[in-house]
Protein backbone atom coordinates (compact mmCIF):
# COMPACT_ATOMS: atom_id res chain seq x y z
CA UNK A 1 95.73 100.54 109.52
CA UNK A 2 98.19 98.12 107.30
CA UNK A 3 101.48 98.50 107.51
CA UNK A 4 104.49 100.20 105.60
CA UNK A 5 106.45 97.87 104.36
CA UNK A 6 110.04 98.60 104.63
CA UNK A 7 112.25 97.29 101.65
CA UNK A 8 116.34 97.03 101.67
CA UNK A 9 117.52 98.83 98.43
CA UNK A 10 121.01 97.16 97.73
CA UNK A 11 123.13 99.87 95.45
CA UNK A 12 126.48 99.34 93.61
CA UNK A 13 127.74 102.51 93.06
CA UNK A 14 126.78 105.08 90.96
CA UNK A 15 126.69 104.94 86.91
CA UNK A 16 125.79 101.82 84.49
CA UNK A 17 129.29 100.63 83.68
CA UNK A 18 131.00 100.56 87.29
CA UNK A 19 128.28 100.83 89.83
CA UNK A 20 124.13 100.89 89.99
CA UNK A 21 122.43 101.63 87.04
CA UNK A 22 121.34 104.67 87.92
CA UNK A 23 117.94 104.76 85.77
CA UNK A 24 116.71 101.87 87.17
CA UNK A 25 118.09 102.40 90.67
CA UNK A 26 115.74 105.35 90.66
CA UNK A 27 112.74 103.85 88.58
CA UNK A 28 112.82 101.27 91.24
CA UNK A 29 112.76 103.59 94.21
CA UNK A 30 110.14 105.42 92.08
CA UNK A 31 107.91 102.41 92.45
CA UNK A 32 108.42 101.70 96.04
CA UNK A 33 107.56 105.29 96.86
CA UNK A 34 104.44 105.25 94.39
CA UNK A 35 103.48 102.03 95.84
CA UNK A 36 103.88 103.64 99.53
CA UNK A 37 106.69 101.57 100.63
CA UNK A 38 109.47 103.28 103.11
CA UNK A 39 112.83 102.43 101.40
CA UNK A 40 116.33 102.39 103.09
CA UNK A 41 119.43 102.43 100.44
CA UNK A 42 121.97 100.41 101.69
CA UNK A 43 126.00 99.92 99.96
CA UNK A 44 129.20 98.40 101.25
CA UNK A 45 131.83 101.08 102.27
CA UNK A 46 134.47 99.48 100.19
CA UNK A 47 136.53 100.56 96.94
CA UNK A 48 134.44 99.91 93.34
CA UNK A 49 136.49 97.28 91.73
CA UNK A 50 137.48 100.18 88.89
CA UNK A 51 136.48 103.55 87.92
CA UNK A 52 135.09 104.21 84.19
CA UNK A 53 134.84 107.08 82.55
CA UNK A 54 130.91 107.17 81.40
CA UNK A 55 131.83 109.49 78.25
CA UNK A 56 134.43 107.52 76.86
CA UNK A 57 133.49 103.55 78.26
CA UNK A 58 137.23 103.85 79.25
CA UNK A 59 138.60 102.80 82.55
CA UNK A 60 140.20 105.53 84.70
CA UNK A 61 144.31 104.59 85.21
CA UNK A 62 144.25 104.92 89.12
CA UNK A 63 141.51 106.67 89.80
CA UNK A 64 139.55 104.90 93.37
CA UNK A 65 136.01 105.60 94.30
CA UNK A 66 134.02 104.28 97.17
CA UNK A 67 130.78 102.36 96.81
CA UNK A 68 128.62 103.68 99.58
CA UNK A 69 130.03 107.11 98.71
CA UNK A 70 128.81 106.89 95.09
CA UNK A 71 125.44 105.11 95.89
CA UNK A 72 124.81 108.31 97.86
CA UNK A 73 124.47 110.11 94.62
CA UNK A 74 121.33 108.69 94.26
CA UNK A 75 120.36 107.96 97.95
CA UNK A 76 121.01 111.43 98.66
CA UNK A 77 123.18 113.13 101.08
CA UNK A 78 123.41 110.80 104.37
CA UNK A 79 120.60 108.59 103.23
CA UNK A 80 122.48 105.47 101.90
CA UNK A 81 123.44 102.96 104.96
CA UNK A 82 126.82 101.25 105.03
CA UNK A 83 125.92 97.73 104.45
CA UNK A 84 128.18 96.58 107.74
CA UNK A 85 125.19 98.37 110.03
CA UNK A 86 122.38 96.67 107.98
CA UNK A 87 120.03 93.69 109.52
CA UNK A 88 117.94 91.98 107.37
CA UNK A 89 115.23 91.80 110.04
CA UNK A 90 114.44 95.54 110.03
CA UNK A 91 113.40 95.02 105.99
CA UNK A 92 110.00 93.25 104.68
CA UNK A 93 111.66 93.12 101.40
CA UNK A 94 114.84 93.62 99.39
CA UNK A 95 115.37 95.28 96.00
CA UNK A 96 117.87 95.17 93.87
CA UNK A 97 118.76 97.41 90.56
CA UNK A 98 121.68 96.55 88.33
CA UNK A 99 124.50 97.59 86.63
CA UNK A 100 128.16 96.08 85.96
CA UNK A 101 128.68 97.35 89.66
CA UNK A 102 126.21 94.33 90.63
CA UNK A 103 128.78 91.75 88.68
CA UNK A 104 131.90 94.07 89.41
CA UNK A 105 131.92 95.04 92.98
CA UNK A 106 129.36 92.78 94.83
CA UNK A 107 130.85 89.65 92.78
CA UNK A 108 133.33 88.90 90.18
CA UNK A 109 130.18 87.59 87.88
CA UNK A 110 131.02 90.13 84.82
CA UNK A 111 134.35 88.81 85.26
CA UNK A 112 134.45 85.04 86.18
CA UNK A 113 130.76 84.11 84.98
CA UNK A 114 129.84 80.84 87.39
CA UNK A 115 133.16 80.57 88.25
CA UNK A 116 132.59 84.21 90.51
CA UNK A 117 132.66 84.84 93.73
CA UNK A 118 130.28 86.89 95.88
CA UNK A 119 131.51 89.61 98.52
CA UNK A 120 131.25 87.86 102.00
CA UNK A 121 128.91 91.31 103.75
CA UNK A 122 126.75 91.12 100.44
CA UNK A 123 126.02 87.30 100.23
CA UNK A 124 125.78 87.38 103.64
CA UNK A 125 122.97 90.00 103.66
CA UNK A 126 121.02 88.67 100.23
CA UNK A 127 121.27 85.06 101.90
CA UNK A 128 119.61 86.25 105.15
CA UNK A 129 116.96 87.43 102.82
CA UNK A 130 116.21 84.26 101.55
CA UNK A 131 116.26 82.32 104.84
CA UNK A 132 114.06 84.26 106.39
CA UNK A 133 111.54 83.87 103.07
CA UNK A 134 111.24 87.53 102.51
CA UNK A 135 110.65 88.78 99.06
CA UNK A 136 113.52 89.29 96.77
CA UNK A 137 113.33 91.39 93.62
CA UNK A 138 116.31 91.78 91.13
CA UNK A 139 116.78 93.71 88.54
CA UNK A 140 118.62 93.59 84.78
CA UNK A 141 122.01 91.54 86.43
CA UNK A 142 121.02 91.42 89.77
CA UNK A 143 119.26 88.04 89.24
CA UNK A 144 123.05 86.71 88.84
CA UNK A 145 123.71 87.72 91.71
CA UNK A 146 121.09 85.77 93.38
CA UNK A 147 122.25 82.90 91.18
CA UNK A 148 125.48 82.56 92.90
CA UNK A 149 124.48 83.36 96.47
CA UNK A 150 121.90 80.36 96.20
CA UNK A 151 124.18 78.09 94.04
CA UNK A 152 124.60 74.75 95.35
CA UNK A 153 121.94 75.21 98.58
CA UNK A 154 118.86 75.98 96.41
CA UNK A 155 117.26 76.06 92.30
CA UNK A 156 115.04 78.90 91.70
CA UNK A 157 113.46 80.28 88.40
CA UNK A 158 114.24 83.67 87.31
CA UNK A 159 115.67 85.77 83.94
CA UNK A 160 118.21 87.88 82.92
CA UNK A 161 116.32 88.50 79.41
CA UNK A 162 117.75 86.23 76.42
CA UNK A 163 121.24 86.60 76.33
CA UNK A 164 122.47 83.03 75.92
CA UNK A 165 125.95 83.47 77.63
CA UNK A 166 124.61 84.91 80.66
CA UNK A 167 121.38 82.50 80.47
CA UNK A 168 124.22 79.61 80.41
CA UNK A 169 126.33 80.66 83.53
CA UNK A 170 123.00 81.01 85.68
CA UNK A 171 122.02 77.15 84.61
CA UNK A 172 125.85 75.66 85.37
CA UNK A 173 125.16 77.48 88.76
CA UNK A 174 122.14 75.15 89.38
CA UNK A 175 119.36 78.01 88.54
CA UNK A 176 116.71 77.75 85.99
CA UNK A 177 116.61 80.06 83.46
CA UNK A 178 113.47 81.65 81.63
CA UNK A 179 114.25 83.52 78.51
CA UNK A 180 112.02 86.93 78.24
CA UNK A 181 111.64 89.12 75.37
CA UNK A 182 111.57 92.46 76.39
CA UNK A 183 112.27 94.58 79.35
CA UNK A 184 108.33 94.96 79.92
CA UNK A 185 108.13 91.04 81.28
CA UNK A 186 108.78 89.51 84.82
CA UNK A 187 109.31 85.92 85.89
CA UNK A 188 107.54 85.19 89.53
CA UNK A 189 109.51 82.13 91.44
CA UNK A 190 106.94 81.51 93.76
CA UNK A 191 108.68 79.23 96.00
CA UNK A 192 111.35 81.36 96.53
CA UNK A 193 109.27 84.79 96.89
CA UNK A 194 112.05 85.60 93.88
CA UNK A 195 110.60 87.97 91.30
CA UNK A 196 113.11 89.50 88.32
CA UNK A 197 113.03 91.50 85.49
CA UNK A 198 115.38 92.24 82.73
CA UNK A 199 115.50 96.02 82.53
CA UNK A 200 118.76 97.27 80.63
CA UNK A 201 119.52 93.67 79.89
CA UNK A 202 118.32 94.89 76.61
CA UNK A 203 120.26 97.94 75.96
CA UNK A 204 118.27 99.30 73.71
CA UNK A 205 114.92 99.23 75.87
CA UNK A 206 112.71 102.15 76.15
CA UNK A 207 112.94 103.61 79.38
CA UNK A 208 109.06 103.69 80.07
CA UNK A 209 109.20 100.04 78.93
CA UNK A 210 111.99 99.35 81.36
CA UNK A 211 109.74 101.22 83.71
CA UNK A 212 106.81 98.79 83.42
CA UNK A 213 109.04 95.62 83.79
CA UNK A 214 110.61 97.29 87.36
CA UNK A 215 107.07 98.75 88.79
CA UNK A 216 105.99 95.08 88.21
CA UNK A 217 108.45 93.29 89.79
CA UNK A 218 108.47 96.21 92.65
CA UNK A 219 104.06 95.41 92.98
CA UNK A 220 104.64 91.59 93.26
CA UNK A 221 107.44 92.40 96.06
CA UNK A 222 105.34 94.07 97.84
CA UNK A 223 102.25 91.89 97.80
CA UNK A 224 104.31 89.63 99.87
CA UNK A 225 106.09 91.92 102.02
């Protein structure tokens, strides 16, 4: 009998603008469970770098929430992982959605572009990935994310869509860029067992096209899981 792969699902919160993009966070664990992968969500338990209000776009004057707390909105109760008790050799793969909480609370990227910096627990665990050549898959901005853990040690191939400002930071952080044009497309970097796909990148994607791009990226994952 083959084996269930078990994949790391790395979450950011809860809600597009300050934490995981909640549509593809569960489009991708859609995938993994129609592709019969186990999945474990997995956050740090730290503060989100700000709260927004998701009716207004606003920012919330002093309002704190926690990221593991939020991610468990869409882990479910109990089922999300504080990222401190995570080892990346119980996973065959890692997956990661986006949202601003990818460039907000994991790294300063929506803030600092290639001048960001990447929470120690989070590089740490996306790094350990990587050395061990296990299958990455990121999502809309996770790719910069990857971008910056690998900058200056290794150059891999991957998109973030065709947004020339964000296309720009990845290549000053030594990573090769491939424009795509809709959130239907992957690029496969198969040195690096990398595979990304631009999801909400575009806003104004389709969700069942945004769908295709992430069950695509989540297949290739797991053919080399």
């Amino acid at each position: 009998m083959a084996k269930t792969p078990k994949v790391a699902v790395l979450l950011a919160g809860c809600g597009h603008l300050d934490g995981a993009e909640v549509r593809e966070a569960v489009l991708a664990l859609l995938a993994l469970d129609q592709h019969g992968a186990a999945f474990q969500c997995i956050a740090p338990n730290a503060d989100q770098y700000h709260v927004i209000n998701h009716a207004t776009g606003q920012p919330v004057p002093g309002a704190v929430r926690n990221i593991l707390e939020e991610s468990s909105r869409i882990a479910r109760v109990g089922q999300c992982l504080d990222l401190a008790q995570a080892r990346v050799e119980d996973y065959d793969a890692l997956v990661m959605p986006g949202g601003y909480g990818v460039a907000k609370n994991h790294c300063s990227f929506a803030f600092k572009g290639a001048d960001a910096e990447v929470r120690p627990d989070v590089a740490a665990f996306v790094r350990g990935f990587f050395d061990a050549k296990k299958p990455v898959g990121a999502i809309c901005i996770a790719p910069a994310l990857v971008a910056l853990t690998l900058a200056g040690k290794e150059s891999a191939t991957l998109t973030l869509g065709n947004d020339p400002g964000v296309a720009a930071a990845v290549t000053q952080l030594g990573q090769h860029h491939k424009d795509t044009p809709s959130a239907r497309e992957i690029v496969v970097d198969e040195a690096h067992q990398l595979i990304t796909t631009p999801a909400y990148m575009f806003d104004d994607a389709r969700l069942s096209d945004v769908f295709v791009g992430i069950e695509r990226c989540v297949a290739e994952v797991l053919k080399r899981a």
